[in-house]
PDB file of N, CA and C in Angstrom:
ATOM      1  N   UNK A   1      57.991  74.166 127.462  1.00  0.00           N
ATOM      2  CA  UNK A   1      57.269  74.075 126.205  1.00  0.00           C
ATOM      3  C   UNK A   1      55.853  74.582 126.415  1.00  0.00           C
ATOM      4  N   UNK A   2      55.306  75.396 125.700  1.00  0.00           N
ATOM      5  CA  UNK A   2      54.099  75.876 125.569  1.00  0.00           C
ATOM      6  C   UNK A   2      52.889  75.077 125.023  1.00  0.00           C
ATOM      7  N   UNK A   3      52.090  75.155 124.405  1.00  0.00           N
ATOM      8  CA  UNK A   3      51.330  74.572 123.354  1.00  0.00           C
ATOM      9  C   UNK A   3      50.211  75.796 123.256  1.00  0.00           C
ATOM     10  N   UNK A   4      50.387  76.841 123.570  1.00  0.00           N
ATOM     11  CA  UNK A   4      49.290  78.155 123.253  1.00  0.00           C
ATOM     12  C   UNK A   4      49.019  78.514 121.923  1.00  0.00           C
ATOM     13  N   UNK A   5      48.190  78.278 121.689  1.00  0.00           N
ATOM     14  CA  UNK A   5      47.670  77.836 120.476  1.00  0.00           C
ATOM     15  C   UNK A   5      46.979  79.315 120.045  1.00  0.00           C
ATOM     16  N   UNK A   6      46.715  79.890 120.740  1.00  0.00           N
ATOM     17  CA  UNK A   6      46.131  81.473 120.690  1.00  0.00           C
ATOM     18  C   UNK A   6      46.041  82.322 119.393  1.00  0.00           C
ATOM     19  N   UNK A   7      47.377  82.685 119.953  1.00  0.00           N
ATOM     20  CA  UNK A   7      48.613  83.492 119.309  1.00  0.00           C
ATOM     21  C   UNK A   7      49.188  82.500 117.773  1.00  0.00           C
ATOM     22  N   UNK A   8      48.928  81.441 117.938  1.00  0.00           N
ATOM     23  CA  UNK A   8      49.932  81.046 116.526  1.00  0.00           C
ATOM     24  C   UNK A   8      51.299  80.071 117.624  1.00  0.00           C
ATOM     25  N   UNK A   9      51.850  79.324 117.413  1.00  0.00           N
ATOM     26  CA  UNK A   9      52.929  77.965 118.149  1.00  0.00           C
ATOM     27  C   UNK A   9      53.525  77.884 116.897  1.00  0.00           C
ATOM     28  N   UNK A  10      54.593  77.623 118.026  1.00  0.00           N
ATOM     29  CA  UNK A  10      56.027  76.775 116.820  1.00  0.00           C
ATOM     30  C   UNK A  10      56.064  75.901 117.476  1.00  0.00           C
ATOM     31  N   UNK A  11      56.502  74.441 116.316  1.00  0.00           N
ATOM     32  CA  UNK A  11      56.494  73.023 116.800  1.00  0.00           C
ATOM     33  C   UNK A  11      57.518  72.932 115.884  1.00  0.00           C
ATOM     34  N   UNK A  12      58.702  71.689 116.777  1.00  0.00           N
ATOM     35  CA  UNK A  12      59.891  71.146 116.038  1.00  0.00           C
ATOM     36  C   UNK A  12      59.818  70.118 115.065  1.00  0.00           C
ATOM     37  N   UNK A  13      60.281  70.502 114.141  1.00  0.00           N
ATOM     38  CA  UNK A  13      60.446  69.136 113.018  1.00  0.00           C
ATOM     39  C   UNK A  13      61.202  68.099 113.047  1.00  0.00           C
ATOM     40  N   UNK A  14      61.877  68.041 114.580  1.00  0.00           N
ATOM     41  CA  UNK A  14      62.954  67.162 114.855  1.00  0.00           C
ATOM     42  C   UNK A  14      61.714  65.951 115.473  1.00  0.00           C
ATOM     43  N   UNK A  15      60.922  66.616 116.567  1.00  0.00           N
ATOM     44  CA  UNK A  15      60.301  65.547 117.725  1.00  0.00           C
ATOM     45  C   UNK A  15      59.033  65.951 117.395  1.00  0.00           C
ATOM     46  N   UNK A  16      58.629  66.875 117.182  1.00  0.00           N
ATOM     47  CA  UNK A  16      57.002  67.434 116.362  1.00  0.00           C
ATOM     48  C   UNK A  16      56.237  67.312 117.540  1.00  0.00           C
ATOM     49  N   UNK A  17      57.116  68.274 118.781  1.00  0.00           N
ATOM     50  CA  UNK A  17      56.187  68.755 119.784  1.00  0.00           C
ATOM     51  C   UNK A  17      56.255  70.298 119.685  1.00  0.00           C
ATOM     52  N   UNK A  18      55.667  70.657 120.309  1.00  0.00           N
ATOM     53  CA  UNK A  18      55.411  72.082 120.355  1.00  0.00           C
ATOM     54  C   UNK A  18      56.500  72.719 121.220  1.00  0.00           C
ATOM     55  N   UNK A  19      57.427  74.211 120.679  1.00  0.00           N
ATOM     56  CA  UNK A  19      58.265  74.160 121.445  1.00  0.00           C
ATOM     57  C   UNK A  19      57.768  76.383 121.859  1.00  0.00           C
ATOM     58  N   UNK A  20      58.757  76.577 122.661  1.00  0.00           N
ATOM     59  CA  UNK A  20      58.296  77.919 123.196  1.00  0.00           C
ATOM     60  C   UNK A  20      58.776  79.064 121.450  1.00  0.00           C
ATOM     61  N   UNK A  21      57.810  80.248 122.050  1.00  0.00           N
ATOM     62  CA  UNK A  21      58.404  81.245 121.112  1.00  0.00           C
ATOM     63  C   UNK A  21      59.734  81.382 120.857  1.00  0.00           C
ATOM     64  N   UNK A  22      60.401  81.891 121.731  1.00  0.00           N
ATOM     65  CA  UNK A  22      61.760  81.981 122.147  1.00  0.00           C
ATOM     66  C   UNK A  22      62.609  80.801 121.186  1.00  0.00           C
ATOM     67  N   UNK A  23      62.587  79.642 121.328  1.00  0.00           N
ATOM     68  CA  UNK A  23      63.194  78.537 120.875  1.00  0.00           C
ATOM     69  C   UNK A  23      63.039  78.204 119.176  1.00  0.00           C
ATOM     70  N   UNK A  24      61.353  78.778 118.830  1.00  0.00           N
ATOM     71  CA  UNK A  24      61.194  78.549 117.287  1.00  0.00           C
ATOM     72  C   UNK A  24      61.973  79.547 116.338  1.00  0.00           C
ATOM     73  N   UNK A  25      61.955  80.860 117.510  1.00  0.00           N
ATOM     74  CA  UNK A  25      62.764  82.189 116.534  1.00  0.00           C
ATOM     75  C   UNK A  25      63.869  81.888 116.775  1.00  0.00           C
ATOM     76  N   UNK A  26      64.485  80.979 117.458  1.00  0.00           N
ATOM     77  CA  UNK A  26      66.234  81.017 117.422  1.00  0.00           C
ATOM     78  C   UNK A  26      66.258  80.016 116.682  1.00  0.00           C
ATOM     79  N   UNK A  27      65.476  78.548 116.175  1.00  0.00           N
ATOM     80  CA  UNK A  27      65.706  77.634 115.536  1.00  0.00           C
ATOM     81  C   UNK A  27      64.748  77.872 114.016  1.00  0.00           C
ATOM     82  N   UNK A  28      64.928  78.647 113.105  1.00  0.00           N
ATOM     83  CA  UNK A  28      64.320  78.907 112.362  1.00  0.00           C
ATOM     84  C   UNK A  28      63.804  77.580 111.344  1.00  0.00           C
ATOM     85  N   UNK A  29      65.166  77.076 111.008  1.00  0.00           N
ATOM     86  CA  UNK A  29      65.539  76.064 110.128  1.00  0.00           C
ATOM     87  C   UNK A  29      64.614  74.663 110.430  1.00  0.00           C
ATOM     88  N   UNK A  30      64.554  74.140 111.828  1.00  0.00           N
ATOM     89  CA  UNK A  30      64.289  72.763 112.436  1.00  0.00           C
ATOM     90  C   UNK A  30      63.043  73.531 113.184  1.00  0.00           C
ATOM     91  N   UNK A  31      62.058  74.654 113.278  1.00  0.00           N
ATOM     92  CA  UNK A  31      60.906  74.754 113.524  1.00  0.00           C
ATOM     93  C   UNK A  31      59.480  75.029 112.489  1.00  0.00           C
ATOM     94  N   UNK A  32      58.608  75.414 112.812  1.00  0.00           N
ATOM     95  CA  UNK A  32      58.034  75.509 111.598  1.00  0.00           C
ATOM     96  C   UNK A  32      56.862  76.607 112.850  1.00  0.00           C
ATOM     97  N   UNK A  33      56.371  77.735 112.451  1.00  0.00           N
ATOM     98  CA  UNK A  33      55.267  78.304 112.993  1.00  0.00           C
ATOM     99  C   UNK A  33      53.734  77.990 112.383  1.00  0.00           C
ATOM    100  N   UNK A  34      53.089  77.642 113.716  1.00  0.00           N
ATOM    101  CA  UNK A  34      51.819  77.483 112.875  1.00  0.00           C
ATOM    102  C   UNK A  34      50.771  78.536 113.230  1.00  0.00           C
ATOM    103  N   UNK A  35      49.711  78.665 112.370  1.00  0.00           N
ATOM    104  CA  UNK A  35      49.013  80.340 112.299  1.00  0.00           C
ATOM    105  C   UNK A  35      47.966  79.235 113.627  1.00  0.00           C
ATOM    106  N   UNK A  36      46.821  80.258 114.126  1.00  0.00           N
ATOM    107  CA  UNK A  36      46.491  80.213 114.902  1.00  0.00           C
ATOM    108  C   UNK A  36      45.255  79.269 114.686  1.00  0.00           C
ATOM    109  N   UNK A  37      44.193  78.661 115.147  1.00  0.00           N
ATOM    110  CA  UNK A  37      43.139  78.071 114.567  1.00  0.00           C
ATOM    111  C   UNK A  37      42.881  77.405 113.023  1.00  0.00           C
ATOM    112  N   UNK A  38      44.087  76.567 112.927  1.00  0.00           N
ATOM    113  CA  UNK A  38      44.566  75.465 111.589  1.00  0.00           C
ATOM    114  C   UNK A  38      44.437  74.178 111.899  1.00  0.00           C
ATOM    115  N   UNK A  39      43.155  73.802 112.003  1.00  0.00           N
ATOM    116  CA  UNK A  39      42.757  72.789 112.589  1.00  0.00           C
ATOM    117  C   UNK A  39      42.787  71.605 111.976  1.00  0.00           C
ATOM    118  N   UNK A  40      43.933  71.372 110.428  1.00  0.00           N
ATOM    119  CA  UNK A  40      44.510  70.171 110.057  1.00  0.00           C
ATOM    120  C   UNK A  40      43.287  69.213 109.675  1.00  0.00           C
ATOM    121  N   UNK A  41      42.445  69.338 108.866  1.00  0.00           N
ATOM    122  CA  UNK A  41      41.766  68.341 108.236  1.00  0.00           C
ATOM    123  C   UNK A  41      42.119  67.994 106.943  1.00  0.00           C
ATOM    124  N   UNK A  42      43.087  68.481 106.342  1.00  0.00           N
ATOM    125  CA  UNK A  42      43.539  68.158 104.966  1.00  0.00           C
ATOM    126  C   UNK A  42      44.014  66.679 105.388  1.00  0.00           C
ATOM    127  N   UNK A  43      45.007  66.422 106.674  1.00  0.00           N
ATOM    128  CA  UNK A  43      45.300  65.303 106.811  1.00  0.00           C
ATOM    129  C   UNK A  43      46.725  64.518 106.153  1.00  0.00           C
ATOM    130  N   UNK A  44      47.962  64.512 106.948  1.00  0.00           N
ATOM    131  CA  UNK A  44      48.841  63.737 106.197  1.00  0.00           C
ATOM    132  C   UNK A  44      50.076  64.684 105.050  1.00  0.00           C
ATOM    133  N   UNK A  45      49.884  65.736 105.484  1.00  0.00           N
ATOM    134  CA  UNK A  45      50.944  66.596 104.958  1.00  0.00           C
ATOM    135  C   UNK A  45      52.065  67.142 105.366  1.00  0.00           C
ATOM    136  N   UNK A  46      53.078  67.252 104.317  1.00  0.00           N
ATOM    137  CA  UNK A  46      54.095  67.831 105.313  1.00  0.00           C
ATOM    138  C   UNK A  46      54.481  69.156 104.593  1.00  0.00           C
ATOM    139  N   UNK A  47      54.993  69.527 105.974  1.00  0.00           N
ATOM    140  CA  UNK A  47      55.460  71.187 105.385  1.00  0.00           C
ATOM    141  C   UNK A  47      56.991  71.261 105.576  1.00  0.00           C
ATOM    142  N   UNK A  48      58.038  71.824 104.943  1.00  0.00           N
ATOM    143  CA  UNK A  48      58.963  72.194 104.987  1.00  0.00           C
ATOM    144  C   UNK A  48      59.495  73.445 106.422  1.00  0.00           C
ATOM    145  N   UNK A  49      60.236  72.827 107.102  1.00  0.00           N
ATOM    146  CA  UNK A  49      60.723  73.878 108.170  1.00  0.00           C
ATOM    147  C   UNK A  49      61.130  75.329 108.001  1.00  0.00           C
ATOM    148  N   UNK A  50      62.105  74.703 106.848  1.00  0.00           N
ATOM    149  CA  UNK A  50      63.105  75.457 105.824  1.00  0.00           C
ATOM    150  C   UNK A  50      62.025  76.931 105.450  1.00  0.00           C
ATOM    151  N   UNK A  51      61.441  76.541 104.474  1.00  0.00           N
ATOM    152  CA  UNK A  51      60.442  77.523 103.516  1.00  0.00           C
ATOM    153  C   UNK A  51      59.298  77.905 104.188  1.00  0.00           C
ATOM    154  N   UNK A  52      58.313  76.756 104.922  1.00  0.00           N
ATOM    155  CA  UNK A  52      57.495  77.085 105.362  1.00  0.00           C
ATOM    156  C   UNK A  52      55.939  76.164 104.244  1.00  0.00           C
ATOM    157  N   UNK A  53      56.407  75.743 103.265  1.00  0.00           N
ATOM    158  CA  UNK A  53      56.156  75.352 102.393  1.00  0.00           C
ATOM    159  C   UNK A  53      55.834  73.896 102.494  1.00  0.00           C
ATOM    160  N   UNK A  54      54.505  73.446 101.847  1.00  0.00           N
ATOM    161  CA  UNK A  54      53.917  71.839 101.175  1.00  0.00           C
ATOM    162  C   UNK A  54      55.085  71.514 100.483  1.00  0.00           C
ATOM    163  N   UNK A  55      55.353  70.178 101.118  1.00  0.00           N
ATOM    164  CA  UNK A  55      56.341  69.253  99.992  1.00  0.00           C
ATOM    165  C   UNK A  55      56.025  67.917  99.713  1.00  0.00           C
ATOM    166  N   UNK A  56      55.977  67.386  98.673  1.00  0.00           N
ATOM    167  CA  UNK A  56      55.503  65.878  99.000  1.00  0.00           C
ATOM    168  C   UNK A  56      55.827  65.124  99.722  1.00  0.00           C
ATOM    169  N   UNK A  57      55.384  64.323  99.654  1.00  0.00           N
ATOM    170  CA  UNK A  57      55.459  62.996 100.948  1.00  0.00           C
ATOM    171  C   UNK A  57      56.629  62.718 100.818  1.00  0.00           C
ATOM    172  N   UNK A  58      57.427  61.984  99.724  1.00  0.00           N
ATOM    173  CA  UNK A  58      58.866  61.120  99.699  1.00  0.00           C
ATOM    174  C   UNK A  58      59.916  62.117 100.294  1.00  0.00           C
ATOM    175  N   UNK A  59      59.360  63.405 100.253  1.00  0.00           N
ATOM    176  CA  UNK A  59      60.279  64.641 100.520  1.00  0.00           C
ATOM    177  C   UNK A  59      60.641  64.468 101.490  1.00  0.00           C
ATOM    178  N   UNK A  60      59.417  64.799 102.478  1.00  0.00           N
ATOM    179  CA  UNK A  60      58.785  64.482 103.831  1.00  0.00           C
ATOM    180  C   UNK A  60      59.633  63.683 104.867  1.00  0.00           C
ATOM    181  N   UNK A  61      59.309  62.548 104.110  1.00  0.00           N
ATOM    182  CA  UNK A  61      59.854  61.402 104.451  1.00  0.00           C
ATOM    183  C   UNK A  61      61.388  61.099 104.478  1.00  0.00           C
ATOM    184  N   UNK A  62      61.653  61.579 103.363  1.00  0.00           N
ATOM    185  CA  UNK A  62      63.281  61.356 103.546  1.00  0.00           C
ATOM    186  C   UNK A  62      64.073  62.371 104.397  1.00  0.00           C
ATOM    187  N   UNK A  63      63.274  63.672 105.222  1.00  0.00           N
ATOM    188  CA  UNK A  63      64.147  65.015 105.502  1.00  0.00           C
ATOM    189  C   UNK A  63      63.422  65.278 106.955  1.00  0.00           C
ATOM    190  N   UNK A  64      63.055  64.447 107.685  1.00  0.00           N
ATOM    191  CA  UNK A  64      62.682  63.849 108.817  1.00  0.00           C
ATOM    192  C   UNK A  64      62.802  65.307 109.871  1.00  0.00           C
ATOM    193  N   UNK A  65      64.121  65.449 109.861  1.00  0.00           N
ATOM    194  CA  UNK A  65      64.434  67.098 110.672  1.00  0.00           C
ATOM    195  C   UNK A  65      64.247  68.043 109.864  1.00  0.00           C
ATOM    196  N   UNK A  66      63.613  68.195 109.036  1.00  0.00           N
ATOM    197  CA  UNK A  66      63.567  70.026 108.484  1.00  0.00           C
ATOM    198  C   UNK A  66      62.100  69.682 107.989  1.00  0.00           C
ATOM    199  N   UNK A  67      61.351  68.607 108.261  1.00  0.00           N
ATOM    200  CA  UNK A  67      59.773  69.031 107.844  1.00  0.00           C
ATOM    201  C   UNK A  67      58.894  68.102 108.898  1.00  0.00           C
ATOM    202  N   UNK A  68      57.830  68.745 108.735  1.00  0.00           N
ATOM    203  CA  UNK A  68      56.741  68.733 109.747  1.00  0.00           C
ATOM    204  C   UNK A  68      55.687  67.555 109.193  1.00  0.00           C
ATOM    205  N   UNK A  69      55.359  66.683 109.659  1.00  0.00           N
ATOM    206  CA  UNK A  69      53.941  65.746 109.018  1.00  0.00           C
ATOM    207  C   UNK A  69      52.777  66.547 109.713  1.00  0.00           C
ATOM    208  N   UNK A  70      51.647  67.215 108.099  1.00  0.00           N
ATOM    209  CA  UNK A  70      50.601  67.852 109.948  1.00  0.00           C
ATOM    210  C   UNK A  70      49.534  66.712 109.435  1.00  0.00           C
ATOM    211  N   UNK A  71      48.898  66.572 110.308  1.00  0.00           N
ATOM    212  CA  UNK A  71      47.483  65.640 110.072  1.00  0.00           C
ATOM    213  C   UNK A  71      46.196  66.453 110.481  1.00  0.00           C
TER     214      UNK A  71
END
């Protein structure tokens, strides 16, 4: 697992650690890419794995593997 933050990271929506390039482009669905220097002060959001996309919280919450909580 990487965490190079450089370039832009993919992190899993299963365990919401950071996983290698390699692993986010074969798991499209259950990863989510993040752009490079997104330093998360909005706080408490989740994004969809799927789309890539803000979804609300109950969403969030109920779809545990296909979205991301970022803080």
């Amino acid at each position: 697992m990487t965490n190079g933050r450089s370039g832009g990271s993919y992190r899993s929506a299963i365990s919401g650690r950071y996983v290698t390039a390699c692993h986010g482009k074969a798991s499209p669905h259950t990863t989510v890419r993040e752009a490079a220097g997104t330093g998360g002060t909005s706080g408490g959001h989740y994004r969809s794995a799927i789309s890539g996309r803000y979804v609300t919280t109950a969403h969030g919450k109920a779809s545990p593997h296909t979205t991301v909580k970022e803080s």
